[in-house]
PDB file of N, CA and C in Angstrom:
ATOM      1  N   UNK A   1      72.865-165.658  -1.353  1.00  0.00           N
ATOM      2  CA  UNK A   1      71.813-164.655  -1.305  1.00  0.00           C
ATOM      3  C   UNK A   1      72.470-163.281  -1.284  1.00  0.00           C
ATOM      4  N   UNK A   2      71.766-162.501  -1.855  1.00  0.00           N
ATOM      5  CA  UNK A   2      72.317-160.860  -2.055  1.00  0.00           C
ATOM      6  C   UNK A   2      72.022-160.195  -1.143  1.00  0.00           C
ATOM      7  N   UNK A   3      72.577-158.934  -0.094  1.00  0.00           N
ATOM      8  CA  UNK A   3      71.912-158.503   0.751  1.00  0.00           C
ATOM      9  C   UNK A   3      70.517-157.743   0.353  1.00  0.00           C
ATOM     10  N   UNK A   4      70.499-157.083  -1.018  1.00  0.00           N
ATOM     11  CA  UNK A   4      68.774-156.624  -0.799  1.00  0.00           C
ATOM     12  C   UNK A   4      67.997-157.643  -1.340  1.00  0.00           C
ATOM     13  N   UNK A   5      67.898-159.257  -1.405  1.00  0.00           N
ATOM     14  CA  UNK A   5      67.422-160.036  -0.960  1.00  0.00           C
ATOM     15  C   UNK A   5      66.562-160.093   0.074  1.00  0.00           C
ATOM     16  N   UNK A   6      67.743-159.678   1.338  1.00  0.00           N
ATOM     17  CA  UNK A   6      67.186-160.348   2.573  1.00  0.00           C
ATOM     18  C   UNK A   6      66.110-159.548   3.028  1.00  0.00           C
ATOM     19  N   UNK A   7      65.903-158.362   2.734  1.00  0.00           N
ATOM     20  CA  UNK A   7      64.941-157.161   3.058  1.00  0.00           C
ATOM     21  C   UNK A   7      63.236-157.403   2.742  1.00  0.00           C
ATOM     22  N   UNK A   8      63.888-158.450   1.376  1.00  0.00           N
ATOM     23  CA  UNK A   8      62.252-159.054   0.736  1.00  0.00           C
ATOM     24  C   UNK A   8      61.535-160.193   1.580  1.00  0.00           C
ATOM     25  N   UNK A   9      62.523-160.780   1.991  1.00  0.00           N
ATOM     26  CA  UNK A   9      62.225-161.936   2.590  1.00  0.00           C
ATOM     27  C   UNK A   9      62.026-161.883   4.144  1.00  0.00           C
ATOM     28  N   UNK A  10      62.469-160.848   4.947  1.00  0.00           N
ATOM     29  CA  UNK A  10      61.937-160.583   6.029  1.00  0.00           C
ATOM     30  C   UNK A  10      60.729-159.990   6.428  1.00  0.00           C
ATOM     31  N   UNK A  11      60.832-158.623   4.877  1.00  0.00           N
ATOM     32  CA  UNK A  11      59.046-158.097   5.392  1.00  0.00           C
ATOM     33  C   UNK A  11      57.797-159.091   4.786  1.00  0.00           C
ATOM     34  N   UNK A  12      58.102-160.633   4.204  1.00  0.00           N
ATOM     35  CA  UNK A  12      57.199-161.205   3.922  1.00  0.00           C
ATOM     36  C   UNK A  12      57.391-162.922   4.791  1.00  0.00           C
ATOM     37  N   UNK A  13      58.346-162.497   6.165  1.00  0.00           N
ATOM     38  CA  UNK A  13      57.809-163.883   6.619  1.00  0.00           C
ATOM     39  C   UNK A  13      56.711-164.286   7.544  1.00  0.00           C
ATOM     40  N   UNK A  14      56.062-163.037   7.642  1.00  0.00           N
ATOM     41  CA  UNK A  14      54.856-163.340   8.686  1.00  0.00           C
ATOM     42  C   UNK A  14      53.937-164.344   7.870  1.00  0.00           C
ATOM     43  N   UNK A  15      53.964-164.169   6.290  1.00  0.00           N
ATOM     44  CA  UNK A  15      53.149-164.817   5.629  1.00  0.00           C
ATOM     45  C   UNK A  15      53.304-166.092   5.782  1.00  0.00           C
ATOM     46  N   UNK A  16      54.894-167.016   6.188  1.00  0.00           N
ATOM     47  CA  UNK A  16      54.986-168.259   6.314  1.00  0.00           C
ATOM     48  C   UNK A  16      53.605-168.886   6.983  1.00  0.00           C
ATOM     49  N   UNK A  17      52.566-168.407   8.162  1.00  0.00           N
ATOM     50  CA  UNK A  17      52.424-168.609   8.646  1.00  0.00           C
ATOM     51  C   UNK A  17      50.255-168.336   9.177  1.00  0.00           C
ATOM     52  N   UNK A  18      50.597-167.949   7.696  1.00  0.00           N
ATOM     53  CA  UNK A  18      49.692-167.278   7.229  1.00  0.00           C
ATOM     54  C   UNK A  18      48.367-168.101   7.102  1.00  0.00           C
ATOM     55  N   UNK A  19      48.363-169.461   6.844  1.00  0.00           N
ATOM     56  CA  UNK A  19      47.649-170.764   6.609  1.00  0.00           C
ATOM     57  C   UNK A  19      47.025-171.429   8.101  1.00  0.00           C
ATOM     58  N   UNK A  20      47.839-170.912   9.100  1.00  0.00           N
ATOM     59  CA  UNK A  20      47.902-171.533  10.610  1.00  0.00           C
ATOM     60  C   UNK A  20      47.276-170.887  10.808  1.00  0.00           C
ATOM     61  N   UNK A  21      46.990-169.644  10.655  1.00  0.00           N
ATOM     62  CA  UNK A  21      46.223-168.445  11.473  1.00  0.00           C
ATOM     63  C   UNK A  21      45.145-168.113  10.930  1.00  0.00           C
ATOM     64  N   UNK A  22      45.217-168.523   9.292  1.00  0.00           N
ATOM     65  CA  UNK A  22      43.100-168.905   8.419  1.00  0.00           C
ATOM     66  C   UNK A  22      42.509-169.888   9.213  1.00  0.00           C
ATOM     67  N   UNK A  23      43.496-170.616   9.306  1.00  0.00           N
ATOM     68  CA  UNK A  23      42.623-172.038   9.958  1.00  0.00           C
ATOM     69  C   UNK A  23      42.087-171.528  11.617  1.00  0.00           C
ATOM     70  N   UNK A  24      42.835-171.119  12.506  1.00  0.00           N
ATOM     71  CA  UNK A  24      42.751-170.868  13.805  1.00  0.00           C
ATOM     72  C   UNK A  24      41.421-169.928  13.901  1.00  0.00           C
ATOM     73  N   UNK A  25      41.653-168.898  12.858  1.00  0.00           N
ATOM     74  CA  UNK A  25      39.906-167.940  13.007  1.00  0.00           C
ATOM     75  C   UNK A  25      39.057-168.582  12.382  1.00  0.00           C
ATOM     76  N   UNK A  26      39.088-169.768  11.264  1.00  0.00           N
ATOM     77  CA  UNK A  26      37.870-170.097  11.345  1.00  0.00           C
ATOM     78  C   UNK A  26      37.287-171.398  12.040  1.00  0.00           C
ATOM     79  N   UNK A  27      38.226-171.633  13.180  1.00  0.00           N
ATOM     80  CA  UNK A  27      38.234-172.458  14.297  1.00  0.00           C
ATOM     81  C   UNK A  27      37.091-171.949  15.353  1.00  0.00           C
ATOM     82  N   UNK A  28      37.496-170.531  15.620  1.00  0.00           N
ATOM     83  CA  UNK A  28      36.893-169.653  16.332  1.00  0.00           C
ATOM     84  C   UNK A  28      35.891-169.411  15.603  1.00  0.00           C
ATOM     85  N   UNK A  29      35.576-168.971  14.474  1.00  0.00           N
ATOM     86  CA  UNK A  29      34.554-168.242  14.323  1.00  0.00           C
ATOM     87  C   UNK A  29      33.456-169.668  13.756  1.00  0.00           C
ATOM     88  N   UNK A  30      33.534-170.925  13.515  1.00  0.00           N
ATOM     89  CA  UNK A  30      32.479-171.485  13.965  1.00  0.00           C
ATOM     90  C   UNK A  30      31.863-171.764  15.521  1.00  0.00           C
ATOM     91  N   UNK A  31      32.646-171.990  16.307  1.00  0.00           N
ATOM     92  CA  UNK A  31      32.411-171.869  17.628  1.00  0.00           C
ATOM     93  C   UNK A  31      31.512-170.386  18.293  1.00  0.00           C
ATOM     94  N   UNK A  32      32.280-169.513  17.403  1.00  0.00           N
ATOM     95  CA  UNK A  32      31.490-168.171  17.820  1.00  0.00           C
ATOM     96  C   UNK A  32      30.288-168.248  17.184  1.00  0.00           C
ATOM     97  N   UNK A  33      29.983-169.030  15.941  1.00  0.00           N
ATOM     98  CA  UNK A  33      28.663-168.561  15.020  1.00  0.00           C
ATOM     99  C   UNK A  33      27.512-169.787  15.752  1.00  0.00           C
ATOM    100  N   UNK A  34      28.288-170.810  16.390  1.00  0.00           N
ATOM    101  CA  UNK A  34      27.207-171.797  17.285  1.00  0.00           C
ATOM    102  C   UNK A  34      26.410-171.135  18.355  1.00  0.00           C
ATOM    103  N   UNK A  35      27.427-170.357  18.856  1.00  0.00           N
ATOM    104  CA  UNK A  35      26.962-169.492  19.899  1.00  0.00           C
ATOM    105  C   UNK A  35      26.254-168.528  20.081  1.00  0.00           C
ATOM    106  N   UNK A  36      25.977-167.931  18.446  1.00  0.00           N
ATOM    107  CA  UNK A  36      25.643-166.312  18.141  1.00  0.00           C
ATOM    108  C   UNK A  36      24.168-166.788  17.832  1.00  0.00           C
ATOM    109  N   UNK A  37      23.243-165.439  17.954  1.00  0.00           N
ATOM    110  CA  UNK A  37      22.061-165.328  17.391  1.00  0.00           C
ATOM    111  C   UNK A  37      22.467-165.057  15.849  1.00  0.00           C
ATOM    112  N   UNK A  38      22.968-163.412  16.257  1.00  0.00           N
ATOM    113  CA  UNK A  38      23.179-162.630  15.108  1.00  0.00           C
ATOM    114  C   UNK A  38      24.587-163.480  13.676  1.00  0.00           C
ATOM    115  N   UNK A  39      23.991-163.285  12.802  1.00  0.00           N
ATOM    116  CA  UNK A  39      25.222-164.025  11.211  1.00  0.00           C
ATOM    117  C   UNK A  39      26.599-162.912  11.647  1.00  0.00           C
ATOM    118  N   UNK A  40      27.477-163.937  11.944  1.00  0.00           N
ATOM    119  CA  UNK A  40      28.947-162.996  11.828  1.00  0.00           C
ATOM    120  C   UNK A  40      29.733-163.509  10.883  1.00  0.00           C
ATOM    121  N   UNK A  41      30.884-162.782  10.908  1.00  0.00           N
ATOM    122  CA  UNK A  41      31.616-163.049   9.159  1.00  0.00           C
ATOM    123  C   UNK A  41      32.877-163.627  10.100  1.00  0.00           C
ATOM    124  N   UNK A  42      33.891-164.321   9.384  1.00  0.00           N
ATOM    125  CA  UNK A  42      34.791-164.255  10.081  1.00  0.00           C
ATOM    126  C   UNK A  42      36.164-163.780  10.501  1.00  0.00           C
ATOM    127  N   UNK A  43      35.916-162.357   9.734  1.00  0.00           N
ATOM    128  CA  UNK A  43      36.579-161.115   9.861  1.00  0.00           C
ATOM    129  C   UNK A  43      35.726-160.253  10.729  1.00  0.00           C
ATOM    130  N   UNK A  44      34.822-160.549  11.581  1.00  0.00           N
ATOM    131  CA  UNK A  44      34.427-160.527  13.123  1.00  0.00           C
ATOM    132  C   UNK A  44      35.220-161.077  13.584  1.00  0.00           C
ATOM    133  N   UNK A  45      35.672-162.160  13.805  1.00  0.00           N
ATOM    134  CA  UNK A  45      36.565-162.361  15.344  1.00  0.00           C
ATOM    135  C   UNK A  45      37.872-162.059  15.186  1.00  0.00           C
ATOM    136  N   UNK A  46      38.679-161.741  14.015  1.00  0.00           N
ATOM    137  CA  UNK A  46      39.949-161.124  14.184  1.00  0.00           C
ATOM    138  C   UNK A  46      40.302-161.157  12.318  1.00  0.00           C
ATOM    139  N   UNK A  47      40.714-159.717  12.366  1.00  0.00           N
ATOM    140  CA  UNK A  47      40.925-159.390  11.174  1.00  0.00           C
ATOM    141  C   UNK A  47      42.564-158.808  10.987  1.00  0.00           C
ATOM    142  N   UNK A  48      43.363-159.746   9.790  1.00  0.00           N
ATOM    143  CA  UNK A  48      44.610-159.764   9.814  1.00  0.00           C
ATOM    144  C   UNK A  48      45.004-158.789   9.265  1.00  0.00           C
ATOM    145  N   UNK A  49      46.643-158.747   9.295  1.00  0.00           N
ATOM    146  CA  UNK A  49      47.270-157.168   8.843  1.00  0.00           C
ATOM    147  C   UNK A  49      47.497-157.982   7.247  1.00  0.00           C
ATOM    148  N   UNK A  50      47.722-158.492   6.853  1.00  0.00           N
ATOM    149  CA  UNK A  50      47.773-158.684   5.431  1.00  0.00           C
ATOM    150  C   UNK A  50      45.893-158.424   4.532  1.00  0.00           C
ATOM    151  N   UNK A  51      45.014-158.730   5.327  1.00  0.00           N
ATOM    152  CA  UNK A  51      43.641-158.113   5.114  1.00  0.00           C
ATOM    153  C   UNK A  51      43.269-156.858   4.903  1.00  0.00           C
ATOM    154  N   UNK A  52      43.812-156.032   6.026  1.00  0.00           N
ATOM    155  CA  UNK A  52      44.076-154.711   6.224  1.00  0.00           C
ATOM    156  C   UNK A  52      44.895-153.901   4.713  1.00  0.00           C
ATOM    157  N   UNK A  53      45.649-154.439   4.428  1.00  0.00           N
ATOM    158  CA  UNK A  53      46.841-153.926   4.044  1.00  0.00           C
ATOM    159  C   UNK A  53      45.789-153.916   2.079  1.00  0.00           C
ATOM    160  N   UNK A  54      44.616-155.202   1.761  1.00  0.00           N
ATOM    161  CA  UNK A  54      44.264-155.435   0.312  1.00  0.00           C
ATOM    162  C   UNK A  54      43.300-154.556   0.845  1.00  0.00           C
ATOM    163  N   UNK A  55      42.595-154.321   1.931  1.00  0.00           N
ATOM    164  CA  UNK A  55      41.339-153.077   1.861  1.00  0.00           C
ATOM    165  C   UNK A  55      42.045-151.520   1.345  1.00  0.00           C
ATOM    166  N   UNK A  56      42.573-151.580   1.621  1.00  0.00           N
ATOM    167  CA  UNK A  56      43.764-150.352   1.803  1.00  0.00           C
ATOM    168  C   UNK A  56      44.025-149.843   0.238  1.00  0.00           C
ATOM    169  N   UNK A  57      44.686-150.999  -0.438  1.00  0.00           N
ATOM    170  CA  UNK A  57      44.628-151.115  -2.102  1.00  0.00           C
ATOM    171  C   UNK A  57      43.967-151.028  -1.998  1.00  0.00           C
ATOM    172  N   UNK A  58      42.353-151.497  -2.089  1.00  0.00           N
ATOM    173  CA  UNK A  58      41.254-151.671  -2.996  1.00  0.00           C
ATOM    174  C   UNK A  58      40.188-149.883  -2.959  1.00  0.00           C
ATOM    175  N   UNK A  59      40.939-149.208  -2.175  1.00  0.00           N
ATOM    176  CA  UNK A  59      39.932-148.155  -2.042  1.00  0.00           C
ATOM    177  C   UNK A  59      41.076-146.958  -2.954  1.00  0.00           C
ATOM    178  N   UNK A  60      42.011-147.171  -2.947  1.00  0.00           N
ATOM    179  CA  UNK A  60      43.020-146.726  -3.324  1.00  0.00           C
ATOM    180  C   UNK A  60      42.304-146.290  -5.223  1.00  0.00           C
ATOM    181  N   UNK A  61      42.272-144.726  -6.159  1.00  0.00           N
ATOM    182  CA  UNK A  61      42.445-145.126  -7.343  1.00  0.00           C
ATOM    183  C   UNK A  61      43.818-144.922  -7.992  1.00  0.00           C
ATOM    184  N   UNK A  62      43.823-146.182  -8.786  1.00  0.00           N
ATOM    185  CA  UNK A  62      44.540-146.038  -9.770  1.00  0.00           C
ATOM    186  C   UNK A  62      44.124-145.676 -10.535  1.00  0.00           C
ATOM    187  N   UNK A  63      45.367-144.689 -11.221  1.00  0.00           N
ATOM    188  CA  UNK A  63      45.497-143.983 -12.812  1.00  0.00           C
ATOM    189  C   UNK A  63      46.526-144.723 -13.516  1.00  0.00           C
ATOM    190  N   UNK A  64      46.072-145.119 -14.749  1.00  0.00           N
ATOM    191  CA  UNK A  64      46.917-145.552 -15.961  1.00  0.00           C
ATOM    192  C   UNK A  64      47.984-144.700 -15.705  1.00  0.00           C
ATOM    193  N   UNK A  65      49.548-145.410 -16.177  1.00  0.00           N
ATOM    194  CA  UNK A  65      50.567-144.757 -16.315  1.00  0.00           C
ATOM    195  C   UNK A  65      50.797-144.403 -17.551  1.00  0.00           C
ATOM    196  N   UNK A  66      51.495-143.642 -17.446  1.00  0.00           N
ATOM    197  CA  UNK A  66      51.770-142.472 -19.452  1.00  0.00           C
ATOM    198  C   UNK A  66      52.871-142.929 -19.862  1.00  0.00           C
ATOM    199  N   UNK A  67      53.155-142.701 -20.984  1.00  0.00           N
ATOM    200  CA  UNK A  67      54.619-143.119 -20.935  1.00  0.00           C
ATOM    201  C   UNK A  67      55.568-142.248 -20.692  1.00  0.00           C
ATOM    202  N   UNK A  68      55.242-140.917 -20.348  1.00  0.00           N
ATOM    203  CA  UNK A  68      56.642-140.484 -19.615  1.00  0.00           C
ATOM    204  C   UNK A  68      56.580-140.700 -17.366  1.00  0.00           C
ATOM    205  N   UNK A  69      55.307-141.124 -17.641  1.00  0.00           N
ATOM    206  CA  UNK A  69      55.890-142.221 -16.308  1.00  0.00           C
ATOM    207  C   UNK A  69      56.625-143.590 -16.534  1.00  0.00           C
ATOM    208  N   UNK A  70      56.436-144.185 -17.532  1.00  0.00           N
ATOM    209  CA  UNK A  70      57.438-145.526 -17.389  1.00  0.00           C
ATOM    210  C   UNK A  70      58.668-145.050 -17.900  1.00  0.00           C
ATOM    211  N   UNK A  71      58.757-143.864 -18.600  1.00  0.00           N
ATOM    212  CA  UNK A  71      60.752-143.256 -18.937  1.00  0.00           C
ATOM    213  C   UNK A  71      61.237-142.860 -17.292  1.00  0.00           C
ATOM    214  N   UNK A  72      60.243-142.417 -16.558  1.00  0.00           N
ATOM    215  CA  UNK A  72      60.940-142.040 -15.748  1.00  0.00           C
ATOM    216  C   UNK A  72      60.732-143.490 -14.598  1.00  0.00           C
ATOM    217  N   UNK A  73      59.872-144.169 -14.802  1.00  0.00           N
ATOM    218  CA  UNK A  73      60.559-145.250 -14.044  1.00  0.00           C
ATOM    219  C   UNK A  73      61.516-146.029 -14.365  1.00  0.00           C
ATOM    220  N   UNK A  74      61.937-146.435 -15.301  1.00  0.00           N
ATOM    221  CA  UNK A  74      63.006-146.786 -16.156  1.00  0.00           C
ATOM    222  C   UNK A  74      64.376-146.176 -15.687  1.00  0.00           C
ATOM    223  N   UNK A  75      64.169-144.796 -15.887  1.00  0.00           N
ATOM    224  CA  UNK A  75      65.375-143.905 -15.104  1.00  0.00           C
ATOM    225  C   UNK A  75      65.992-143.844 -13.980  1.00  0.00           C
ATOM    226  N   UNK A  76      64.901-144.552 -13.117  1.00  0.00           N
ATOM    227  CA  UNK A  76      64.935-144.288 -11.670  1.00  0.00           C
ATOM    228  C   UNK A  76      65.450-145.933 -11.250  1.00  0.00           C
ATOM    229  N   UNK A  77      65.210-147.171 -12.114  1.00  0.00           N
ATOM    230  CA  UNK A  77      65.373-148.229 -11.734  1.00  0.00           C
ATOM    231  C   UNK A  77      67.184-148.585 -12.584  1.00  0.00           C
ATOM    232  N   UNK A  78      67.739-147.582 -13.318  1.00  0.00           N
ATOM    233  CA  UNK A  78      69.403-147.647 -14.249  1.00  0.00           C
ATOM    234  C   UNK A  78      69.709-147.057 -13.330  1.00  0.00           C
ATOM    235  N   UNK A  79      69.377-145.890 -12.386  1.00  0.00           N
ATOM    236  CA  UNK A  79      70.176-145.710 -11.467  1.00  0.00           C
ATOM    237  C   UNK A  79      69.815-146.142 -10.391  1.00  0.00           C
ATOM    238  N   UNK A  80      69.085-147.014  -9.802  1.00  0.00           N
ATOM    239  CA  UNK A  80      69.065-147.934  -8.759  1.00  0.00           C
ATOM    240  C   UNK A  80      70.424-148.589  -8.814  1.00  0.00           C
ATOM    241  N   UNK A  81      70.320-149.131  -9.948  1.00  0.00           N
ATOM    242  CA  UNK A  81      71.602-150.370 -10.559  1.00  0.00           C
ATOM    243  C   UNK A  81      72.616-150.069 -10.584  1.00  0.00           C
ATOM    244  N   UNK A  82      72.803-148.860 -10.990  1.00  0.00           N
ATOM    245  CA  UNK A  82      74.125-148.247 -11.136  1.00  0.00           C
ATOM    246  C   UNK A  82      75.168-148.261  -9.674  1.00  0.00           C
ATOM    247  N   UNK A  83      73.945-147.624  -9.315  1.00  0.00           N
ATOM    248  CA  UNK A  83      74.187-147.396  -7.227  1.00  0.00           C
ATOM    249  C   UNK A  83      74.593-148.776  -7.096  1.00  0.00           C
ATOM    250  N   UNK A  84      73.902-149.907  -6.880  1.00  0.00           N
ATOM    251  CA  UNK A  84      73.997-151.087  -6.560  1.00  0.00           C
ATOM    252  C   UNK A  84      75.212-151.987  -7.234  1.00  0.00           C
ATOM    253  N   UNK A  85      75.984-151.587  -8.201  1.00  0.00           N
ATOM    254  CA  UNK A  85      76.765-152.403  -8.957  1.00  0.00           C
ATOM    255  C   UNK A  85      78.011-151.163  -8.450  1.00  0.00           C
ATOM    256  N   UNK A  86      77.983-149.768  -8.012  1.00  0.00           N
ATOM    257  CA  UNK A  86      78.974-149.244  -7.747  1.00  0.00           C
ATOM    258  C   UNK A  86      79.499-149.607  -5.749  1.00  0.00           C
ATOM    259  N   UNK A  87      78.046-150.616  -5.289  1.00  0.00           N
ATOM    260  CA  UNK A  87      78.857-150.683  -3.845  1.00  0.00           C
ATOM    261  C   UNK A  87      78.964-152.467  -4.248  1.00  0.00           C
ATOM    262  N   UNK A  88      78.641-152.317  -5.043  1.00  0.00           N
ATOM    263  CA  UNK A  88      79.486-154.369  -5.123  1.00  0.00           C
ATOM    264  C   UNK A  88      77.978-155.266  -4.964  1.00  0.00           C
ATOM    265  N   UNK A  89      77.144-154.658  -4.936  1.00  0.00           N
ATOM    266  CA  UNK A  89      75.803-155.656  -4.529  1.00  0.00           C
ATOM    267  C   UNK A  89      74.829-156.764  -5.176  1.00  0.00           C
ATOM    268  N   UNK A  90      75.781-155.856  -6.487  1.00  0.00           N
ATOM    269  CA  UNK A  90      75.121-156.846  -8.093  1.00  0.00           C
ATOM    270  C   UNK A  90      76.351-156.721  -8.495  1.00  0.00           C
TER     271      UNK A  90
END
């Protein structure tokens, strides 16, 4: 493994775990909806940071990129590489 590898794989291991914790709120939130008068969702009883994070995008606009935004992303990703192949990393 490469070290900027490991950077990807740490800010995405909460997700391992991600399946345990759908299941657990909607554990709760039938128990809560037996109990309730009022219709709750089940982003009422606990709403996750990966949830948070697609509301966040979704309000967000995007603008089409031009193409002298992809020259200059292009530019910006040869000298990423450059950097990265001059400390030994690639």
């Amino acid at each position: 493994m490469k070290p900027y590898e490991l950077s990807i794989i740490c800010n995405s291991l909460h997700l391992r775990t991600k399946e345990n914790w759908e299941q657990a709120r909607m554990m709760a939130y039938v128990t809560a909806q037996v109990n309730s008068k009022k219709r709750l969702k089940p982003t009422d009883i606990i709403k996750f940071a990966w949830e948070k994070q697609k509301e966040n995008t979704n309000t967000k606009l995007v603008k089409p990129l031009t193409v002298s935004d992809v020259e200059q992303i292009k530019a910006m990703a040869l000298q990423r590489e450059k950097v990265l192949k001059e400390k030994g990393i690639i």
